[in-house]
Protein backbone atom coordinates (compact mmCIF):
# COMPACT_ATOMS: atom_id res chain seq x y z
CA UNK A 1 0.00 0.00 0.00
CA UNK A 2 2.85 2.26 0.80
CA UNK A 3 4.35 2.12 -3.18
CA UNK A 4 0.57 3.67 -4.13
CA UNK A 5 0.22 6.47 -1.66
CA UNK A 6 3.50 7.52 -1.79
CA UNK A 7 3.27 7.30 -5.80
CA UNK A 8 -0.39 7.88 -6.97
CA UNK A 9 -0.05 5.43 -9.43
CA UNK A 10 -3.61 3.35 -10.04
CA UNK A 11 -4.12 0.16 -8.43
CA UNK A 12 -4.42 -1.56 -12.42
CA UNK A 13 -0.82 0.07 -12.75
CA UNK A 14 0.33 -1.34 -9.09
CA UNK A 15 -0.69 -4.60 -10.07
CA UNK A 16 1.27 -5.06 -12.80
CA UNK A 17 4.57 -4.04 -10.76
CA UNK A 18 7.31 -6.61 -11.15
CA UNK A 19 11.30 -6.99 -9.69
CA UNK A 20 12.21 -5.87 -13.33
CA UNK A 21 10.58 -3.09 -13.52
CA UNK A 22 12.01 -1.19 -10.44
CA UNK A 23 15.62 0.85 -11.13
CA UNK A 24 16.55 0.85 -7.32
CA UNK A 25 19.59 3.20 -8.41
CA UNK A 26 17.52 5.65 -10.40
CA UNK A 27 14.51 5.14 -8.02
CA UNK A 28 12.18 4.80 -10.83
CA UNK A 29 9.59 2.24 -11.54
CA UNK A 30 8.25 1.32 -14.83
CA UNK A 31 4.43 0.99 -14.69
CA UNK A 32 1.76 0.30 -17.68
CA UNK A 33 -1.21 2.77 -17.28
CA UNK A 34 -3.92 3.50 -19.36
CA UNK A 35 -3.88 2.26 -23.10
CA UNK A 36 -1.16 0.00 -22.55
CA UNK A 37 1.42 3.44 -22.14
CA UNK A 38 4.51 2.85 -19.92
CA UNK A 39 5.67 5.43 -17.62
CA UNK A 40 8.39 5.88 -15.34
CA UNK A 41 7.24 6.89 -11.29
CA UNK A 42 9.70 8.42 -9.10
CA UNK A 43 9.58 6.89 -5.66
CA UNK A 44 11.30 8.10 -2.88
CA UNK A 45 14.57 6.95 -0.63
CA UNK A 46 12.51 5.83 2.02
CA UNK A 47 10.07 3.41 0.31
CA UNK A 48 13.02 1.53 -0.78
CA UNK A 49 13.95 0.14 2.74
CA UNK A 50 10.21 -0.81 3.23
């Protein structure tokens, strides 16, 4: 729950949220939204050590 409220990204988008698609260095993960588009979402420094 914390990657969505911290994010905003849609529950559709947090579902589809695998290892892959997280860049722990950059801090960015790569979601699928609406009509298929991929996106990168910043997260921040402290959701990582959740």
């Amino acid at each position: 729950m914390n990657i969505r409220k911290d994010t905003m990204i849609r529950i559709s988008e947090a579902e589809g949220i695998t290892i892959p698609n997280i860049n722990w260095r950059e801090r960015v993960i790569k979601v699928c939204g609406k009509g298929r588009k991929e996106g990168g979402v910043p997260f921040q420094k402290h959701l990582s050590a959740t």
